[in-house]
Protein backbone atom coordinates (compact mmCIF):
# COMPACT_ATOMS: atom_id res chain seq x y z
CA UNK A 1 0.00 0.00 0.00
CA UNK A 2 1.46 3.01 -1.20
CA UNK A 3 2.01 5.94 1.72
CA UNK A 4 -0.25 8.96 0.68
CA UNK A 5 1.61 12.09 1.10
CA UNK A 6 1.68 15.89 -0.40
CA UNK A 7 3.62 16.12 -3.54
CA UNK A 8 6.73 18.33 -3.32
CA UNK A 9 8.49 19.90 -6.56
CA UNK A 10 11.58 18.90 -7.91
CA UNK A 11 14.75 21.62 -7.12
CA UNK A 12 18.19 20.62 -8.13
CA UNK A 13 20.93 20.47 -5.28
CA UNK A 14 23.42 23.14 -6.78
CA UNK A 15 25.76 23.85 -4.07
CA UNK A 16 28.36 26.71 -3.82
CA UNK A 17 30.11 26.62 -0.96
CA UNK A 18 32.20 29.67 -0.20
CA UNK A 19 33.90 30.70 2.39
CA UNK A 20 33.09 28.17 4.11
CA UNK A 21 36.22 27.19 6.58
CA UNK A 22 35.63 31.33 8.08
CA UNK A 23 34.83 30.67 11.38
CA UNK A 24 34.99 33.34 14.17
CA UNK A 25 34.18 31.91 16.84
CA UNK A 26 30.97 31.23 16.36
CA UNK A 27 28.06 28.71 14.57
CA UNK A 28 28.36 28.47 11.02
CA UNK A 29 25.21 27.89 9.38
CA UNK A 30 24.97 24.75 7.65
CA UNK A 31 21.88 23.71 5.46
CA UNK A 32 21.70 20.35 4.27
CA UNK A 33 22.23 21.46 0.60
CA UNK A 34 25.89 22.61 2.02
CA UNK A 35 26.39 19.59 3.55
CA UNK A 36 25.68 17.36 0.47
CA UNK A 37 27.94 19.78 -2.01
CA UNK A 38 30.27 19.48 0.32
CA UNK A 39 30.52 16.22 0.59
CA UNK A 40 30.56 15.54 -3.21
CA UNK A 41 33.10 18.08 -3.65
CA UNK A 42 35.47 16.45 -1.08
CA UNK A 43 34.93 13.05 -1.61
CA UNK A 44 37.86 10.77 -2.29
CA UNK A 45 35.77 7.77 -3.48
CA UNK A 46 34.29 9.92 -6.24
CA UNK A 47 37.16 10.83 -7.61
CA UNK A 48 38.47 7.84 -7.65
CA UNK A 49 35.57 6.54 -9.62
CA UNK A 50 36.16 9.63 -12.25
CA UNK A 51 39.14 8.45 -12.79
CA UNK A 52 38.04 4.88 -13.36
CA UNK A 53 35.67 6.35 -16.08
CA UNK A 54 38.32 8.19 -17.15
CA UNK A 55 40.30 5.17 -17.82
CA UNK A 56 37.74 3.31 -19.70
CA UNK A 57 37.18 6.38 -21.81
CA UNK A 58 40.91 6.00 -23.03
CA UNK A 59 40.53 2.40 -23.37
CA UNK A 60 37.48 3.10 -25.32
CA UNK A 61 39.38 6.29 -27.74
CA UNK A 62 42.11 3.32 -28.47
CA UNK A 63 39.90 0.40 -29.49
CA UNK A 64 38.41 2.81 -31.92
CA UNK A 65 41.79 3.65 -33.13
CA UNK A 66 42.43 0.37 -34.20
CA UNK A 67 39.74 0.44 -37.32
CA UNK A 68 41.98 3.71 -38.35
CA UNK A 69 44.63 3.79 -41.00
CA UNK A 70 48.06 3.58 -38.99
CA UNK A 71 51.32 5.21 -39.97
CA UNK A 72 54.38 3.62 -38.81
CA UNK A 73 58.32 4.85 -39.38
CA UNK A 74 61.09 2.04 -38.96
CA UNK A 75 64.81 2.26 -39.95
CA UNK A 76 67.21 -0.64 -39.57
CA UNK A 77 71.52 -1.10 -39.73
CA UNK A 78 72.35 -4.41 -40.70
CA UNK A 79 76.19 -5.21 -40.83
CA UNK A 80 76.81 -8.87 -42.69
CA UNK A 81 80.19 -10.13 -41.97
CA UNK A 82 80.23 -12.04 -45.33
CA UNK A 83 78.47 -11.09 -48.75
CA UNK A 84 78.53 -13.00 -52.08
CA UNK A 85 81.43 -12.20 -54.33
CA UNK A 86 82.20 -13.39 -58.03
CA UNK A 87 85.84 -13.08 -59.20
CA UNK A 88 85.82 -11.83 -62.95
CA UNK A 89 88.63 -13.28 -64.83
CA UNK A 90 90.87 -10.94 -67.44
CA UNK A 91 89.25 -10.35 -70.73
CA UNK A 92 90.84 -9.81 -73.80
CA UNK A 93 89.02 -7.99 -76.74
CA UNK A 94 90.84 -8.19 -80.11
CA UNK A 95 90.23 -5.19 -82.29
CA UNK A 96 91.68 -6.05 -85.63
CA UNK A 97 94.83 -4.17 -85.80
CA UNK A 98 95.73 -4.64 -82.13
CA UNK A 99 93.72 -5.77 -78.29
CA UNK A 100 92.54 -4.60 -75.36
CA UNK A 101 92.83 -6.54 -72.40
CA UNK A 102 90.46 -5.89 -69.53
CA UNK A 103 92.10 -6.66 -66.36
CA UNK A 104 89.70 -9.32 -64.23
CA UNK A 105 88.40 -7.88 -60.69
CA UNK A 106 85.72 -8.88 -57.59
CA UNK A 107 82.09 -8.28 -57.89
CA UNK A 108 79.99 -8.29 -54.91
CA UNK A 109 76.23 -8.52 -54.76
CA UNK A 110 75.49 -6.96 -51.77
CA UNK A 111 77.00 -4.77 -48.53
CA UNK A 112 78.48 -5.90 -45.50
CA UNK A 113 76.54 -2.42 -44.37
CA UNK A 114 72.80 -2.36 -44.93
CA UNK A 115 70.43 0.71 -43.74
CA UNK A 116 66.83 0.99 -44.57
CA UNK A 117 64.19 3.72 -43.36
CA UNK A 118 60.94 2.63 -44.24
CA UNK A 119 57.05 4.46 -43.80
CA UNK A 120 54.55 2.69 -43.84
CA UNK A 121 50.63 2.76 -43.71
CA UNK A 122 48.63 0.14 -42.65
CA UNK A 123 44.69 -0.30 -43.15
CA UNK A 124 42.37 -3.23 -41.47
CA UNK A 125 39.99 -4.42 -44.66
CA UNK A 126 38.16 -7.34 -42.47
CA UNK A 127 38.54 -9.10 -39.40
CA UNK A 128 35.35 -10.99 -38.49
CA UNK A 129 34.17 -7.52 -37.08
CA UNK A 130 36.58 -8.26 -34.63
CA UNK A 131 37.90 -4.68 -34.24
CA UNK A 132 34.18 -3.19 -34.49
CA UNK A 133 33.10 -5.50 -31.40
CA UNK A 134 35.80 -4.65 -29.45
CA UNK A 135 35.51 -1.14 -29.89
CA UNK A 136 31.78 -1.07 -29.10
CA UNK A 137 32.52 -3.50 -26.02
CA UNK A 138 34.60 -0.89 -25.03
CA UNK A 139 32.43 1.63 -25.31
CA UNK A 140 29.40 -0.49 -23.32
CA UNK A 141 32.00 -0.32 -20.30
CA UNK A 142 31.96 3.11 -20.26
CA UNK A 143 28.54 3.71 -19.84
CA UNK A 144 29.02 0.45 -17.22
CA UNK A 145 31.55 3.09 -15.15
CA UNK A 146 29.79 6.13 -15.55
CA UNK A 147 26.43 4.12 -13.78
CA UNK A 148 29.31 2.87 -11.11
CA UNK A 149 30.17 6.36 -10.99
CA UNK A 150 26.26 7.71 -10.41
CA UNK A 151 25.74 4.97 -8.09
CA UNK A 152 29.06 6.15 -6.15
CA UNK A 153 27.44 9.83 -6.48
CA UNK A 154 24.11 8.71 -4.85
CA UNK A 155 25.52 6.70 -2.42
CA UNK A 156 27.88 9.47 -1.09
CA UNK A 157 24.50 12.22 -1.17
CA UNK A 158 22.52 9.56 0.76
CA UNK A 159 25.47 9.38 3.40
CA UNK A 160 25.80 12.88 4.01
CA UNK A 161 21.84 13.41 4.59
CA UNK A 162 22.02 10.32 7.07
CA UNK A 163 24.99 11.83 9.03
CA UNK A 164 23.57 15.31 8.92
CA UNK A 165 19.88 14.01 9.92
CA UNK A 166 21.65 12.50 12.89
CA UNK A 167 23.61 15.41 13.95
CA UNK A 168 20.16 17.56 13.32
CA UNK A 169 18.88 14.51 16.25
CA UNK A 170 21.49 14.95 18.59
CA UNK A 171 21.72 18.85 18.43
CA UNK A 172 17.65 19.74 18.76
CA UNK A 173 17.96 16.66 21.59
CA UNK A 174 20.88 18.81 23.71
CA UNK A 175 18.52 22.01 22.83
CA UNK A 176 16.00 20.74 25.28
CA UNK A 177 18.00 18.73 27.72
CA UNK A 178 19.58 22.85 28.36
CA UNK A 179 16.01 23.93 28.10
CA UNK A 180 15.09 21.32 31.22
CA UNK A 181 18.47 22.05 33.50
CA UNK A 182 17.57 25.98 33.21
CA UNK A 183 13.82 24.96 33.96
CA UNK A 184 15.02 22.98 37.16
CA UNK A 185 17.65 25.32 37.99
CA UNK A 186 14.68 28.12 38.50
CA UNK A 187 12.20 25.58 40.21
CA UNK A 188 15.17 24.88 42.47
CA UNK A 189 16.12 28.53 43.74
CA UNK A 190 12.11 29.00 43.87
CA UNK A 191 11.54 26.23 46.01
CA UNK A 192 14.34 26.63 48.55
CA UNK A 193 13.34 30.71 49.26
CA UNK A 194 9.80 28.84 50.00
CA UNK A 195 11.38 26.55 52.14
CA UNK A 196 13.41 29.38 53.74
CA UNK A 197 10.15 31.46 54.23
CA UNK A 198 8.54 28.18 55.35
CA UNK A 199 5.61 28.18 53.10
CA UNK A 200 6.59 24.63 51.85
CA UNK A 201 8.54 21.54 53.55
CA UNK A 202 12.27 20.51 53.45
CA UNK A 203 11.15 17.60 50.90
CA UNK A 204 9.80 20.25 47.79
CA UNK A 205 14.31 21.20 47.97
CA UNK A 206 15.21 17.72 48.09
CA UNK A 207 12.74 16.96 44.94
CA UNK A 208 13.96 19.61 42.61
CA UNK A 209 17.64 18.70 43.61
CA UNK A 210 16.93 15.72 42.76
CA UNK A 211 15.50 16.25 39.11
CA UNK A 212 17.82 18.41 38.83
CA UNK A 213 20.24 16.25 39.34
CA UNK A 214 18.98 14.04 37.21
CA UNK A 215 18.24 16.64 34.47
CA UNK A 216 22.31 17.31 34.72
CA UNK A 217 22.55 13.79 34.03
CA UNK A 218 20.66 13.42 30.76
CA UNK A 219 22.23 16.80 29.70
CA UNK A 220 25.97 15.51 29.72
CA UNK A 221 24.95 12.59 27.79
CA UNK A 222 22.77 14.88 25.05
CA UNK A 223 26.48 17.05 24.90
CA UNK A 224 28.44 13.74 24.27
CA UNK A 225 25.92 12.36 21.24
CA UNK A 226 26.02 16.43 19.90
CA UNK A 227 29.78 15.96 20.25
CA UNK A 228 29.99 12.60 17.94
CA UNK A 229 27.78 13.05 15.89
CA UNK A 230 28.95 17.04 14.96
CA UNK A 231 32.66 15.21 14.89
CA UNK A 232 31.01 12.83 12.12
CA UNK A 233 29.60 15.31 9.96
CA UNK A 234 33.19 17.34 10.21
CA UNK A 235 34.44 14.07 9.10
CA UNK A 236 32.44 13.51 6.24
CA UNK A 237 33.19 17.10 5.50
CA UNK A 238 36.82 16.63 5.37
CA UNK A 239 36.81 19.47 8.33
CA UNK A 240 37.79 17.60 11.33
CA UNK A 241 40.59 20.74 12.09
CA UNK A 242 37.31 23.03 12.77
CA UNK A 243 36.46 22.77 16.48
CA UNK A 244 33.50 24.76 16.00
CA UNK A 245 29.70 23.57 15.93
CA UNK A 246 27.78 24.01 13.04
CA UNK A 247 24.19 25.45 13.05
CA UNK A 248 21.95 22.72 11.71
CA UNK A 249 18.54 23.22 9.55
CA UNK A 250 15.40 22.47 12.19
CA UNK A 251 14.60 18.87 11.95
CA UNK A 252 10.80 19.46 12.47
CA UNK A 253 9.43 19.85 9.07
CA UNK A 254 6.28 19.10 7.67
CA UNK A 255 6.17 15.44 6.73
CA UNK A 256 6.72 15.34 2.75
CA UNK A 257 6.55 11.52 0.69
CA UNK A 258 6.11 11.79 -2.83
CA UNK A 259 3.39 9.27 -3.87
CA UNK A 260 5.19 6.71 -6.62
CA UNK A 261 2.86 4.70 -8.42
CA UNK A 262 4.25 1.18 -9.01
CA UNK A 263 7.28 1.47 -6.82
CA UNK A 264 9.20 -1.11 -7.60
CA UNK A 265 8.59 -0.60 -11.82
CA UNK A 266 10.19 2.89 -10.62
CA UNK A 267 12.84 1.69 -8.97
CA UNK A 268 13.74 -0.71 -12.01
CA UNK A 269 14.12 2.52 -14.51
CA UNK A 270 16.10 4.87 -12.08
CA UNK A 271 18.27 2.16 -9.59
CA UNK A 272 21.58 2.22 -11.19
CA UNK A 273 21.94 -1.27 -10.46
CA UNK A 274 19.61 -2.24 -12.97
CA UNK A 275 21.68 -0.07 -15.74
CA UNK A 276 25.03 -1.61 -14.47
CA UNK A 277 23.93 -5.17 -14.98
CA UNK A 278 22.59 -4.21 -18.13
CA UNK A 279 25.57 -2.70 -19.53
CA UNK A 280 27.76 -5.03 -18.51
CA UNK A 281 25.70 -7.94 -20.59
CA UNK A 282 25.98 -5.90 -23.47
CA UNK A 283 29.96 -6.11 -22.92
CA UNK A 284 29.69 -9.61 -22.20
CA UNK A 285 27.58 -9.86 -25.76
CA UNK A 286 30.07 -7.74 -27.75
CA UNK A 287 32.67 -10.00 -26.57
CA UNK A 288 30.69 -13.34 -27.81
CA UNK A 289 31.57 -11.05 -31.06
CA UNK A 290 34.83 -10.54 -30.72
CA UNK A 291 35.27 -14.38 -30.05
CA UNK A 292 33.26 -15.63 -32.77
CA UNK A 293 35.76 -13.25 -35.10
CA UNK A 294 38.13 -15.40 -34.35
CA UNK A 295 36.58 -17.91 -37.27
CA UNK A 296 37.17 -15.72 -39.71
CA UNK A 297 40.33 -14.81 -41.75
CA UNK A 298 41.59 -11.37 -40.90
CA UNK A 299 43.16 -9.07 -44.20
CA UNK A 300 45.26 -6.08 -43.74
CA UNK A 301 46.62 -3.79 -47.03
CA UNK A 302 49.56 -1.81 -46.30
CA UNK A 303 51.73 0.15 -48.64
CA UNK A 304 55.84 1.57 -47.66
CA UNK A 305 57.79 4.07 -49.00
CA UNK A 306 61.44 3.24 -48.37
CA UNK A 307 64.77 4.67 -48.42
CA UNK A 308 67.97 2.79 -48.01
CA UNK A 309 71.32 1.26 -49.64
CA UNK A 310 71.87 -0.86 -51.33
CA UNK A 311 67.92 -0.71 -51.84
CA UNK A 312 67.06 -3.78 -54.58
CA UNK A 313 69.19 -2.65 -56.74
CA UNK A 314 72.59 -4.98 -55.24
CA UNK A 315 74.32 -4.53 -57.94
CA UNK A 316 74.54 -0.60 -58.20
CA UNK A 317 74.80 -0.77 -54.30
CA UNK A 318 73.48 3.09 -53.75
CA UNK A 319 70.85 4.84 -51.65
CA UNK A 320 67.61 4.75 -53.47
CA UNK A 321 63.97 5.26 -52.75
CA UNK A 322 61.31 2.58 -53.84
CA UNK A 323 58.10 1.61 -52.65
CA UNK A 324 56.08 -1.79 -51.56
CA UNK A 325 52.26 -2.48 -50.87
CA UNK A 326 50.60 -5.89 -50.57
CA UNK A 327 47.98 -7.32 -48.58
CA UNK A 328 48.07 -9.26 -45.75
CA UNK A 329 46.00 -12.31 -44.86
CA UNK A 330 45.90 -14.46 -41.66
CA UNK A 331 43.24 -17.35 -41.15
CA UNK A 332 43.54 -19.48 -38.31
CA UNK A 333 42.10 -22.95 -39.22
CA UNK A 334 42.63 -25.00 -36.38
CA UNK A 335 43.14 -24.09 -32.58
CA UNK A 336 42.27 -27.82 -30.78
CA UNK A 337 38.40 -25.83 -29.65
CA UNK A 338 40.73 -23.06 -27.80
CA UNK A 339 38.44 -20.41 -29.64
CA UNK A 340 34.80 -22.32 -28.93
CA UNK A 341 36.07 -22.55 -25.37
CA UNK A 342 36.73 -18.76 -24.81
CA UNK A 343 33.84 -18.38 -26.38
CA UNK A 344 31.46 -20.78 -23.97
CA UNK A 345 33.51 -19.06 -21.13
CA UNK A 346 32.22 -15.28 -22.39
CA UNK A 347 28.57 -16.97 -22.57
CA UNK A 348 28.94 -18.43 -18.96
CA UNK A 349 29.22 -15.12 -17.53
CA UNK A 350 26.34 -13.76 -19.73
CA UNK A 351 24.30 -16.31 -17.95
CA UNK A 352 25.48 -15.43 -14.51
CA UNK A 353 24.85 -11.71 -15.05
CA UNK A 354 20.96 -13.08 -15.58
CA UNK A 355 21.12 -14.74 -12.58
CA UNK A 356 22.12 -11.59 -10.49
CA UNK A 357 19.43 -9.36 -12.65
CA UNK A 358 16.78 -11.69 -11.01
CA UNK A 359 18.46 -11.49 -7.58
CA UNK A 360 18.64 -8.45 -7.40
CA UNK A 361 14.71 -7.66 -8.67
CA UNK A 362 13.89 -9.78 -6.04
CA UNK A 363 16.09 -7.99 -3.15
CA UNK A 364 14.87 -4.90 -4.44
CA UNK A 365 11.40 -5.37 -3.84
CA UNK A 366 11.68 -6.16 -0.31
CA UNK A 367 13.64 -3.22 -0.20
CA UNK A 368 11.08 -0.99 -1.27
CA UNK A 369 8.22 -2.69 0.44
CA UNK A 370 10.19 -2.46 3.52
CA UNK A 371 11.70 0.96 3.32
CA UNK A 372 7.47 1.98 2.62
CA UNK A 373 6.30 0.25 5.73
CA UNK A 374 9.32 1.49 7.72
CA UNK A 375 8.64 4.65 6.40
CA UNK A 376 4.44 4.71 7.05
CA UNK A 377 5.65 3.66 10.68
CA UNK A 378 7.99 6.23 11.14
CA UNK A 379 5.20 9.24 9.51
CA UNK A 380 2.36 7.60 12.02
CA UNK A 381 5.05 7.95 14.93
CA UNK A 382 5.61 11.77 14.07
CA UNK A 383 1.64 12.11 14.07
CA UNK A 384 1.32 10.50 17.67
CA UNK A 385 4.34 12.31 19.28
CA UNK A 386 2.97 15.82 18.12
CA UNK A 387 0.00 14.96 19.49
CA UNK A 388 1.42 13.97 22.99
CA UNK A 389 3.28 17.17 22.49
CA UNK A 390 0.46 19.05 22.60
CA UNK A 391 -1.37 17.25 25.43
CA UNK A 392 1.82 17.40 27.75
CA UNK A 393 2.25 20.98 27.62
CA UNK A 394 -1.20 21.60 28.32
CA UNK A 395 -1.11 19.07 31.46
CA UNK A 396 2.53 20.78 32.47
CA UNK A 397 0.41 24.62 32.14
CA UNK A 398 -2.63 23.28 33.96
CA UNK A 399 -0.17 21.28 37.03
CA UNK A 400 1.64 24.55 36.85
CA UNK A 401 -0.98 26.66 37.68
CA UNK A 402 -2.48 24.72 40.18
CA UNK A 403 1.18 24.13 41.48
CA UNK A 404 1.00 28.08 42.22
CA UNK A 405 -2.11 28.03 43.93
CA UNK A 406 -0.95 25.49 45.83
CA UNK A 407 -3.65 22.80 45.40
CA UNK A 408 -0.77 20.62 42.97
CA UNK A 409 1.99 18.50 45.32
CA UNK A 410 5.87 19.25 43.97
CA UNK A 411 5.45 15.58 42.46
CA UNK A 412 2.87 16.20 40.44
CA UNK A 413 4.64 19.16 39.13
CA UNK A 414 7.85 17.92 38.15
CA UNK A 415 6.47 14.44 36.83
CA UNK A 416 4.09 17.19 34.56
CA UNK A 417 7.50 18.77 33.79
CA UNK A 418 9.27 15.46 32.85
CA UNK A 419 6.36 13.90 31.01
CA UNK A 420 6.29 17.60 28.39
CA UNK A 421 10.43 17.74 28.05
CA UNK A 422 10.56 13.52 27.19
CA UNK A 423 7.47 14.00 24.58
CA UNK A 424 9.55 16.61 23.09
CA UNK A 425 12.44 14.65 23.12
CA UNK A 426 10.27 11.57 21.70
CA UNK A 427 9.01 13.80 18.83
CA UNK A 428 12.75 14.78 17.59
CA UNK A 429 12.94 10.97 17.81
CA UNK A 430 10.37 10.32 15.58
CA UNK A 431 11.33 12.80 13.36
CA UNK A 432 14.98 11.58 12.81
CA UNK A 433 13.81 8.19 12.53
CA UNK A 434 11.22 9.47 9.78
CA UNK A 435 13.73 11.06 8.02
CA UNK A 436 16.10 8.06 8.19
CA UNK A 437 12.92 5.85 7.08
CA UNK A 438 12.16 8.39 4.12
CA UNK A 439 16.76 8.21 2.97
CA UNK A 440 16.09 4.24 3.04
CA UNK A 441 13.00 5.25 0.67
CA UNK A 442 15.09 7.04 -1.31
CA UNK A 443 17.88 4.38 -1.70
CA UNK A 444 15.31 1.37 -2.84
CA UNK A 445 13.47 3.27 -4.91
CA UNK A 446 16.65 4.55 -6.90
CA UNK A 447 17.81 8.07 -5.51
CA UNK A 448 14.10 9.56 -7.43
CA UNK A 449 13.33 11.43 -4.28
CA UNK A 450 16.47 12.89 -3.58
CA UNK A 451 15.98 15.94 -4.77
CA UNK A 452 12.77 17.39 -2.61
CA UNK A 453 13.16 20.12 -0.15
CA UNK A 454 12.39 19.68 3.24
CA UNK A 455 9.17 22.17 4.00
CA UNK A 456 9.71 25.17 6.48
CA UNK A 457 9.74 24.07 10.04
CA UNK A 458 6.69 23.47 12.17
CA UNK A 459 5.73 26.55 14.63
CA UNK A 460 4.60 26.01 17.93
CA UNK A 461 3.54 28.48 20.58
């Protein structure tokens, strides 16, 4: 059953924070928009997934690169200790009258000294789609980080509302712990100059030193929760150096819920778990494509302009430029199944990732129907302790009154006092744990209500 609540607008958190480590001595305000830029802004984790994305994105420019023409520049010294030689005898030439003899000498094809630059270009003309699959597998994990990276996002926004709602708890709690010691503390002095003008008994002292007392108590251990839970939020913050408390936003706000229809079919589109697994099978399908390339013969054309001596002209053995292009073919016929098996092992994991899709449907829903009862609870508990509110400070006014007249014992009066100060403290209570049960809302149903404002606080008299 869905939780019927007032519709709040949309707002976008944009967060500026500046100035923000100026403290004089004094409470610096901070809203819960503050908190939540600052903790994005600060966050370690986050940037460490950037730079994951980052990575991928490189990975993903480089794949692509590999369908490109490529240009590559070699150059090579080869020394040969031995080259072929042929020894050309003396020739004689008779030329009627008289002869010329042409003395013999060494040919050699060849040089013991052999350098050769060479540029080249290089362009992919098939390959199973091998190079296309791989480059759109690559870009698949992308998208797979960048949902890592706006799960990361949410996770860290939903941590720094949870740590400030509990510092808004513990701060509001300490507010009225010092509002009950400076209550007592006046009963106190009132009662003993009646016991000193003897218009009450030696028991009405020992009764408000004794809440008092206890008042004291409960007022040390409200400072010691304000203290953690402020050193928490500096934490988060990254500003555990600033001794200072921080003025909180009040925590009692009208109750907001926005009403989803169909939940769970919301928290399938927006939970960025559902988009990671998603992703991540289209990887694991891309690479059953790059596999299944594998079959097929892969041809390459390339074409070289080179530069070198003796070039292919041995005999002339000179520096010369000439120029090669060819094509390339490689087919691999027969690999004893290894490609079938990388292939079944790609399609393995396919079938696992369906496995944790409906896993993870199913944990989701109890999520969500569990984060809406919690959270129905929690609004029903903020209904009952404004109510008792209400009723203990009119019982506190009326014992008060008739404590005055003197027709109300000091018992009466201080259990009147204690009942209205531990419905207030019950009421900040329920609010914190509403808010807390509205965050786990938030985080089943996908982050969707992340962005509503919390209404202006309730006034009382």
């Amino acid at each position: 059953m869905l939780i019927k609540m007032k519709r709040a607008g949309f707002i976008p958190i944009l967060v500026v924070l500046v100035g923000f480590m100026a403290f004089e001595g004094q409470a610096q305000r901070l809203t819960l928009e503050d908190a939540v830029g600052r903790a994005l802004e600060v966050s370690e984790e986050l940037r460490i997934s950037q730079e994951e994305v980052r990575k991928y994105e490189l990975q993903a420019s480089e794949a692509g690169s590999r369908r490109l023409p490529r240009l590559d520049f070699s150059g090579q010294y080869i020394f040969t200790s031995e080259v072929m030689s042929l020894d050309q005898p003396p020739t004689t030439v008779n030329l009627g009258t008289t002869s010329l003899t042409i003395p013999g000498s060494e040919i050699s094809f060849g040089d013991e000294h052999t350098v050769d630059f060479k540029l080249q270009v290089t362009q992919p003309l098939f390959t199973g789609f091998g190079l296309k699959k791989t480059h759109q597998a690559k870009r698949r994990e992308v998208l797979a980080k960048q949902s890592e990276y706006d799960r990361t996002r949410w996770e860290i926004r939903w941590q720094a509302e949870e740590v400030y709602t509990r510092a808004q708890k513990a701060a509001e709690t300490l507010k009225i712990a010092r509002l009950q010691v400076g209550t007592l503390e006046r009963h106190l002095a009132d009662a003993q100059r009646r016991v000193e003008q003897g218009v009450a008994p030696l028991e009405v002292t020992a009764r408000a030193k004794y809440a008092l007392s206890r008042a004291k108590l409960q007022l040390q251990q409200a400072e010691n929760a304000d203290q953690l839970a402020q050193f928490a939020l500096r934490e988060l913050l990254d500003l555990t150096e600033q001794s200072e408390s921080f003025e909180l936003d009040s925590l009692k706000t009208a109750i907001i819920v926005v009403e989803v229809e169909q939940v769970l079919e919301y928290a399938r589109r927006h939970r960025v778990e559902f988009k990671t697994y998603h992703l991540q099978r289209d990887v694991l399908s891309e690479l059953v494509g790059v596999r299944q390339a594998s079959y097929y013969p892969s041809l390459f054309a390339f074409g070289a302009l080179n530069y070198g001596r003796p070039g292919v002209d041995r005999l002339a053995n000179d520096w010369m430029f000439y120029q090669t292009a060819g094509l390339s073919l490689n087919w691999t016929l027969w690999d004893w199944k290894g490609r079938h098996n990388r292939i079944q092992e790609v399609k393995a994991a396919r079938r696992q990732i369906d496995e944790s899709l409906k896993a993870l449907e199913s944990r989701v829903r109890l999520e969500v129907q569990a984060a809406q009862r919690a959270l129905q609870d929690a609004a029903e508990r903020v209904d009952i302790a404004i109510e008792n509110v209400q009723l203990t400070r009119d019982i506190q006014r009326w014992v008060e009154a008739r404590y005055r007249q003197g027709t109300a014992t000091e018992k009466e009066y201080l259990d009147a006092l204690d009942d209205y100060h531990g419905s207030e403290i019950q009421s900040i209570v329920a609010y914190a744990d509403y808010w807390l049960a509205l965050l786990e809302l938030k985080r089943a149903s996908g982050g969707g209500l992340i962005n509503l404002k919390r209404p202006s606080p309730i006034q009382y008299e």
